[in-house]
N, C-alpha and C. Protein backbone atom coordinates (compact mmCIF):
# COMPACT_ATOMS: atom_id res chain seq x y z
N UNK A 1 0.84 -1.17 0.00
CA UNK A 1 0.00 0.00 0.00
C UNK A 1 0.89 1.24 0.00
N UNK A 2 0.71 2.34 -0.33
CA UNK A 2 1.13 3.37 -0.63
C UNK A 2 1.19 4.11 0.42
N UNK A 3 1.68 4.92 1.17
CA UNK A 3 2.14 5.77 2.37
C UNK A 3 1.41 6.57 2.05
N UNK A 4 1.16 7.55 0.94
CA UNK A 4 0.39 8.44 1.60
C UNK A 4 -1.27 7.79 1.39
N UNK A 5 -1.49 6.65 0.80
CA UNK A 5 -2.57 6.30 0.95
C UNK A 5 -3.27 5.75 2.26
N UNK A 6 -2.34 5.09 2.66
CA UNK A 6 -1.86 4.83 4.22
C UNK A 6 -2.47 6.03 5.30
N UNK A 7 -1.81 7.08 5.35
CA UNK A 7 -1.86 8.19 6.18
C UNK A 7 -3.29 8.74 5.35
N UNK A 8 -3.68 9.07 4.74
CA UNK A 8 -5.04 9.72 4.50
C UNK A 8 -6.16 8.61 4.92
N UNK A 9 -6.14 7.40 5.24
CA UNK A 9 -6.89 6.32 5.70
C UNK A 9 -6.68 6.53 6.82
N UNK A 10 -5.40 7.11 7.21
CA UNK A 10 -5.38 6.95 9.04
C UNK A 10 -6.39 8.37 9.45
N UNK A 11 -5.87 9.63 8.88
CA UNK A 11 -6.68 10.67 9.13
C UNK A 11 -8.31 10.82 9.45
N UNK A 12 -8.27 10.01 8.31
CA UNK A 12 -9.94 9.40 7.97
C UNK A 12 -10.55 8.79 9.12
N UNK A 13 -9.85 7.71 9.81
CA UNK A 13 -10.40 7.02 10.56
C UNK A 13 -10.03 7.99 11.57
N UNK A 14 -9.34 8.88 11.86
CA UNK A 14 -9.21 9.31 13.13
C UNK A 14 -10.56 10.33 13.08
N UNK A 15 -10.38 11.32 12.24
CA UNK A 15 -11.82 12.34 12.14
C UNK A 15 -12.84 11.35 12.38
N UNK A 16 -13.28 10.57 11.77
CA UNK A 16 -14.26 9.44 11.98
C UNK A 16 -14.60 9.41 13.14
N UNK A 17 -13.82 8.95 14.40
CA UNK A 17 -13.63 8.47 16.04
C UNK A 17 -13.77 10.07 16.69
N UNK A 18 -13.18 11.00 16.37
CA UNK A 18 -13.46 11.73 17.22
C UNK A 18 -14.88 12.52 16.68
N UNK A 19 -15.46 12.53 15.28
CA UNK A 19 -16.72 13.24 15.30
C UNK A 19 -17.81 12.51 15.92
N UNK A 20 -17.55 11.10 15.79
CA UNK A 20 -18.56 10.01 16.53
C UNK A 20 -18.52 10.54 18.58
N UNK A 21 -16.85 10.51 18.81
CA UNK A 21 -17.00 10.59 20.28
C UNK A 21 -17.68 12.21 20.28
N UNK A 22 -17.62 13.29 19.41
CA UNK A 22 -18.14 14.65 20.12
C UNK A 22 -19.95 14.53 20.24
N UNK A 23 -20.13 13.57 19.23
CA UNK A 23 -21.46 13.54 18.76
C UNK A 23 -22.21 13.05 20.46
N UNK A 24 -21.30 11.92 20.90
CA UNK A 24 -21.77 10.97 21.90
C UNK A 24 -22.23 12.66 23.08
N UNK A 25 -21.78 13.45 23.58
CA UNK A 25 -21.69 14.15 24.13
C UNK A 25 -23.29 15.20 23.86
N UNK A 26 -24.13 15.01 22.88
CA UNK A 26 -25.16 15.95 22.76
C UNK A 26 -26.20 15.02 23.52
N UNK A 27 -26.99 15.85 23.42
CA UNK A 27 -28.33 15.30 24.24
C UNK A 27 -29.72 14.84 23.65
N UNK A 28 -29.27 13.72 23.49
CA UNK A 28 -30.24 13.25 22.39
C UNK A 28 -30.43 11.66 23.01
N UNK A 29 -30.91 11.53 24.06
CA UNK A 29 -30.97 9.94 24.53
C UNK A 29 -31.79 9.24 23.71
N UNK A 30 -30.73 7.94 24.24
CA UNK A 30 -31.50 6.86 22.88
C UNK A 30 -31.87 6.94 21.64
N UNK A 31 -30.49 7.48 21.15
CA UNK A 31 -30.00 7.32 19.82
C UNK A 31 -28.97 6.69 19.41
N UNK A 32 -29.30 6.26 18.08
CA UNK A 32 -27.87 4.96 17.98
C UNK A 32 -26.57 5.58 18.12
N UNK A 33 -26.09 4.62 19.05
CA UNK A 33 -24.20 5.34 18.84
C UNK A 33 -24.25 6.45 20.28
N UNK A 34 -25.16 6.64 21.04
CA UNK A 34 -24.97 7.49 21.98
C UNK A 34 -24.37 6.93 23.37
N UNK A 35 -23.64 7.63 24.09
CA UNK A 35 -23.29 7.39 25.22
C UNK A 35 -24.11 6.66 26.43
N UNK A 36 -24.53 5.92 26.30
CA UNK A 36 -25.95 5.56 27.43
C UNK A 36 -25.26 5.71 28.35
N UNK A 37 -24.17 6.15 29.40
CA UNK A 37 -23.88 6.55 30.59
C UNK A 37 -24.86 8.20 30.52
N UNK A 38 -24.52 8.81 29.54
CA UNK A 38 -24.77 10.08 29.76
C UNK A 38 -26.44 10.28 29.46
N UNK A 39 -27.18 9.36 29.09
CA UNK A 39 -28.29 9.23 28.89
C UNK A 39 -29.67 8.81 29.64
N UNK A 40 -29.08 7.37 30.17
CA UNK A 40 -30.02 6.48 31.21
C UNK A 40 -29.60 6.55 32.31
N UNK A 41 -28.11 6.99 33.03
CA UNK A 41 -27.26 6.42 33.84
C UNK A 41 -28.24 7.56 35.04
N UNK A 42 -28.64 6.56 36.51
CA UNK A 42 -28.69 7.53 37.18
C UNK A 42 -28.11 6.66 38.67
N UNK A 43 -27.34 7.41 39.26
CA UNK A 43 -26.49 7.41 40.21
C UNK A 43 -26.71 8.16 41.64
N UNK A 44 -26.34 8.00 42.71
CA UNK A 44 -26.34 8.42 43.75
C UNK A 44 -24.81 8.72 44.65
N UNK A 45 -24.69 9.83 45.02
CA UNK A 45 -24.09 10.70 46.07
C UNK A 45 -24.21 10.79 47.00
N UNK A 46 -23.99 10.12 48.10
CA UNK A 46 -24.19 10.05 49.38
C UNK A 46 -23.32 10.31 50.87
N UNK A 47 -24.01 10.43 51.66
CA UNK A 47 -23.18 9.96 53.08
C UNK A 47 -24.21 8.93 54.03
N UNK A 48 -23.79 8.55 54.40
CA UNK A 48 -24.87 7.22 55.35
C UNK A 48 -23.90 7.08 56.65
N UNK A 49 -24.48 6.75 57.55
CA UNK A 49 -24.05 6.43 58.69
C UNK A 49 -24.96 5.24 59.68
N UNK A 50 -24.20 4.42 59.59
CA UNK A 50 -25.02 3.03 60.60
C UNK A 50 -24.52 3.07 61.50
N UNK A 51 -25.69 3.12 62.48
CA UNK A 51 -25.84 2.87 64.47
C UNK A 51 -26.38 1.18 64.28
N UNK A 52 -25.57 0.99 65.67
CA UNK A 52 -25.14 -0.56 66.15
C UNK A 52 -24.81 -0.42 67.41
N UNK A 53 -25.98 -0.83 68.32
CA UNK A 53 -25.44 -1.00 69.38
C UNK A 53 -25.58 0.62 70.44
N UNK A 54 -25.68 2.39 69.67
CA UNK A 54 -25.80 3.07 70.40
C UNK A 54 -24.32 3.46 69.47
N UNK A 55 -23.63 2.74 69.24
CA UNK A 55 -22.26 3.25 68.18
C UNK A 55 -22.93 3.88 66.53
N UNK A 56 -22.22 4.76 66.45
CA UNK A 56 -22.67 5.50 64.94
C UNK A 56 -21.22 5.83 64.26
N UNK A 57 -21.04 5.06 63.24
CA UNK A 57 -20.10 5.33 61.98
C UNK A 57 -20.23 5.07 60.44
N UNK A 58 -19.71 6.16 60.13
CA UNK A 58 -19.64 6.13 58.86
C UNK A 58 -19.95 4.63 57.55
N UNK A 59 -20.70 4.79 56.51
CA UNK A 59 -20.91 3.59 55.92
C UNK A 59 -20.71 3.54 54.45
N UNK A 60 -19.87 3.36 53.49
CA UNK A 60 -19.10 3.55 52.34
C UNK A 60 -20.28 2.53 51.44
N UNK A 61 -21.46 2.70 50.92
CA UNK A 61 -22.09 1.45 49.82
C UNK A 61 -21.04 1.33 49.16
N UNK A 62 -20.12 2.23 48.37
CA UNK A 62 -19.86 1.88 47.32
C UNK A 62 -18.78 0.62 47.29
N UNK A 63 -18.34 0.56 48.46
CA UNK A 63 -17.42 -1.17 49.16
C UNK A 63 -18.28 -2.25 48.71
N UNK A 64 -19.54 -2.47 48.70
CA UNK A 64 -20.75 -3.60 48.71
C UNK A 64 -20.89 -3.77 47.16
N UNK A 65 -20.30 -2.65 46.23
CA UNK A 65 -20.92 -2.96 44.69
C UNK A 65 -19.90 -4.21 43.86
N UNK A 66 -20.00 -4.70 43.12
CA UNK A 66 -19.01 -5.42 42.30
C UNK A 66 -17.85 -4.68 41.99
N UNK A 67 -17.14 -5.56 41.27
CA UNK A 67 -14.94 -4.75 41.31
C UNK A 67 -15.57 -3.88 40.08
N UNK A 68 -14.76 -2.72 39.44
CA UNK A 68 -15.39 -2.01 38.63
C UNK A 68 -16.59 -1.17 38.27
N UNK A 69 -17.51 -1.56 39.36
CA UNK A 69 -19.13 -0.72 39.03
C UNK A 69 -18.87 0.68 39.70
N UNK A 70 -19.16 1.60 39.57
CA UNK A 70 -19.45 2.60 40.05
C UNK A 70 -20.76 3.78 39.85
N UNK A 71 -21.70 3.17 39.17
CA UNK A 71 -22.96 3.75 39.20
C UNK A 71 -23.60 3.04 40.62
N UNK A 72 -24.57 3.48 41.38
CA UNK A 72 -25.32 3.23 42.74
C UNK A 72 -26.73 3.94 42.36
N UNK A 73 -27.70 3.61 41.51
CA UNK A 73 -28.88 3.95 41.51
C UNK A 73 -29.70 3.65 42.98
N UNK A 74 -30.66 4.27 42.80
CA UNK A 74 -31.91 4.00 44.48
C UNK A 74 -31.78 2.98 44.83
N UNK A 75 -32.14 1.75 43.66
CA UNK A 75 -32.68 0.59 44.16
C UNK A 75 -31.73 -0.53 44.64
N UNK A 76 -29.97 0.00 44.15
CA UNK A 76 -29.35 -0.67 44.29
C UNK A 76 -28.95 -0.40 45.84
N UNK A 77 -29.03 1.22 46.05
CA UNK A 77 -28.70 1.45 47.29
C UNK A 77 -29.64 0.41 48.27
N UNK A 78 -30.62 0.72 47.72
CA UNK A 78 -31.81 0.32 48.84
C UNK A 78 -31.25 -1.59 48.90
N UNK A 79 -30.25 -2.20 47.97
CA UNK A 79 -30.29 -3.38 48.56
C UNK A 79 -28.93 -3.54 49.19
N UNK A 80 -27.93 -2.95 48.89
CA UNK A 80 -26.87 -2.24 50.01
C UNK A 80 -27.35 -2.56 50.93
N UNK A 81 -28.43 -1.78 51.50
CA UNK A 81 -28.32 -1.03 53.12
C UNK A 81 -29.58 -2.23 53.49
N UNK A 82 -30.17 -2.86 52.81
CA UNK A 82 -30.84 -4.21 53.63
C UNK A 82 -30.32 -5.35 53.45
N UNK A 83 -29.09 -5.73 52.69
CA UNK A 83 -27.89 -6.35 53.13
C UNK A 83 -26.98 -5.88 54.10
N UNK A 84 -26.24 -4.78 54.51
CA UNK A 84 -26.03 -4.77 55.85
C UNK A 84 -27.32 -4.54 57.23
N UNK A 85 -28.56 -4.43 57.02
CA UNK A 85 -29.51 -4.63 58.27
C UNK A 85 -29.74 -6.33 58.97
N UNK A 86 -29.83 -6.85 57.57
CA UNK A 86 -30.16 -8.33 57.55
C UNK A 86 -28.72 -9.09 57.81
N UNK A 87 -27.42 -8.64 57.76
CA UNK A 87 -26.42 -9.53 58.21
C UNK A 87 -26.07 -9.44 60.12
N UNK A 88 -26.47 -8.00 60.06
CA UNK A 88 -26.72 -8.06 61.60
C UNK A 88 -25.58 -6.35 61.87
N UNK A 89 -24.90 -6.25 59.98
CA UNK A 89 -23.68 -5.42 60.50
C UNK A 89 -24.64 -3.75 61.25
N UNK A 90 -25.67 -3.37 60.99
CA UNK A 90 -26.13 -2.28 61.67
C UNK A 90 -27.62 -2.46 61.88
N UNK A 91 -27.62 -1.78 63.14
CA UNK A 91 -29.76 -1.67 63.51
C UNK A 91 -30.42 -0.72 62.70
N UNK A 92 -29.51 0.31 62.13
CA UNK A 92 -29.99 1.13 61.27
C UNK A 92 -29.55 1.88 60.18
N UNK A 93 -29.73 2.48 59.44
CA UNK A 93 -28.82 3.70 58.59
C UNK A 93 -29.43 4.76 58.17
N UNK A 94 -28.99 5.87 58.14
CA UNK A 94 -29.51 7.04 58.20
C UNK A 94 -28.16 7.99 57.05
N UNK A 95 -28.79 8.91 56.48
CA UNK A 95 -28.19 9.79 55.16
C UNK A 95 -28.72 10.15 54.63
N UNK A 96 -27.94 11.39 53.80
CA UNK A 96 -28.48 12.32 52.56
C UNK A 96 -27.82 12.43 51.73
N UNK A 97 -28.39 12.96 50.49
CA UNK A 97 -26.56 13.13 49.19
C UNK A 97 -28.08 13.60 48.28
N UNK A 98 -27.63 12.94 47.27
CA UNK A 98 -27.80 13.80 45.81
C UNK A 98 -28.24 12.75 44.90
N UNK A 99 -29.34 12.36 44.18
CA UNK A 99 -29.38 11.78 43.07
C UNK A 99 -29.22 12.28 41.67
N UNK A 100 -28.86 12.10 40.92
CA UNK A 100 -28.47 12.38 39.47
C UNK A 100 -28.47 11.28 38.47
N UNK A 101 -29.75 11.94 37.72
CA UNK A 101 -30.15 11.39 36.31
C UNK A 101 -30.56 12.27 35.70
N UNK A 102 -30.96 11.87 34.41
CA UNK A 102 -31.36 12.30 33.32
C UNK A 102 -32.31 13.40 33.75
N UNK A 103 -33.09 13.52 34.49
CA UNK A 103 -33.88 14.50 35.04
C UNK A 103 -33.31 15.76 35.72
N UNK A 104 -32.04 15.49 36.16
CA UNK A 104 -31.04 16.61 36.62
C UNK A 104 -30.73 15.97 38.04
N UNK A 105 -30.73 16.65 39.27
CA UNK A 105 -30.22 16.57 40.28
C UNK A 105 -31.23 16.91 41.53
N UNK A 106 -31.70 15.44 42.29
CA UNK A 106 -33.20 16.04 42.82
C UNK A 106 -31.94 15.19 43.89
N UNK A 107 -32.88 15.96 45.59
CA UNK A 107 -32.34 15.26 46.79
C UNK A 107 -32.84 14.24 47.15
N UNK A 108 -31.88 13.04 47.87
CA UNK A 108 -32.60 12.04 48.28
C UNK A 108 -31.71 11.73 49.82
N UNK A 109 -32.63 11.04 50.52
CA UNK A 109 -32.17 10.43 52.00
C UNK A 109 -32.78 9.30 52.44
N UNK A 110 -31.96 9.08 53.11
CA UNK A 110 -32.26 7.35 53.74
C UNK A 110 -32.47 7.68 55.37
N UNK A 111 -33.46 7.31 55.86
CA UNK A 111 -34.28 7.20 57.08
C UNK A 111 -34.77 6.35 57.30
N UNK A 112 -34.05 5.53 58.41
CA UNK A 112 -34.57 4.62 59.40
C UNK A 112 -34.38 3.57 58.67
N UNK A 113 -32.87 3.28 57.60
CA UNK A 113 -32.84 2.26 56.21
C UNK A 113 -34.07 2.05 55.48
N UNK A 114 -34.64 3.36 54.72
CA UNK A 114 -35.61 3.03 53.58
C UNK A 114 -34.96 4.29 52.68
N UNK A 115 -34.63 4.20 51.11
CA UNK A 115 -34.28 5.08 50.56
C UNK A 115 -35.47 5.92 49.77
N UNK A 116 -35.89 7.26 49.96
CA UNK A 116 -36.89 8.06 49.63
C UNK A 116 -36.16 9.27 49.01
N UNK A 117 -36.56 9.26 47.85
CA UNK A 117 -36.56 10.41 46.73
C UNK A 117 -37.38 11.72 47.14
């Protein structure tokens, strides 16, 4: 193959990759080729704290998710925190933070271990 045919194929494919990745970045959910992190993904921000015993410390969900995950939607929280009630590790958990999705950024808290939007 020819070098500069070579290099104008590489150019090509590079413009290609990056107009596809700027594209991923507009707001157009659920469209082909779009970012579905930036689309469906909704996640939680938190602080929690589990009492045990009359003791109150700090409680990290994001330790409880699989190696690599780092999205924590509601429902996942909500099985977090009734996996540690039900192993015995706390009598309760209590917190506030931030949910974020597609809808923007609404508050949420956990009282008395039930998670409410």
């Amino acid at each position: 193959m020819p070098a500069a045919l070579l290099t104008a194929a590489q150019l090509s494919a590079t413009a290609a990759l990056v107009a596809w990745m700027i594209s991923g970045f507009t707001r157009r959910p659920g469209r082909w080729m779009r970012y579905p992190l930036f689309s469906q993904a909704t996640f939680v921000i938190i602080d929690l704290t589990g009492t045990k015993d009359g003791r109150v410390e700090q409680v990290n969900p994001y330790a409880f998710l699989s190696p690599g995950a780092f999205l924590l939607p509601p429902p996942q929280l909500q099985t977090v925190i009734d996996h540690l009630i039900n192993t015995g590790r706390y009598d309760r958990i209590d917190g506030d933070g931030r949910c974020l999705s597609v809808k923007g950024v609404q508050p949420i808290e956990v009282r008395d271990s039930r998670v409410a939007l």
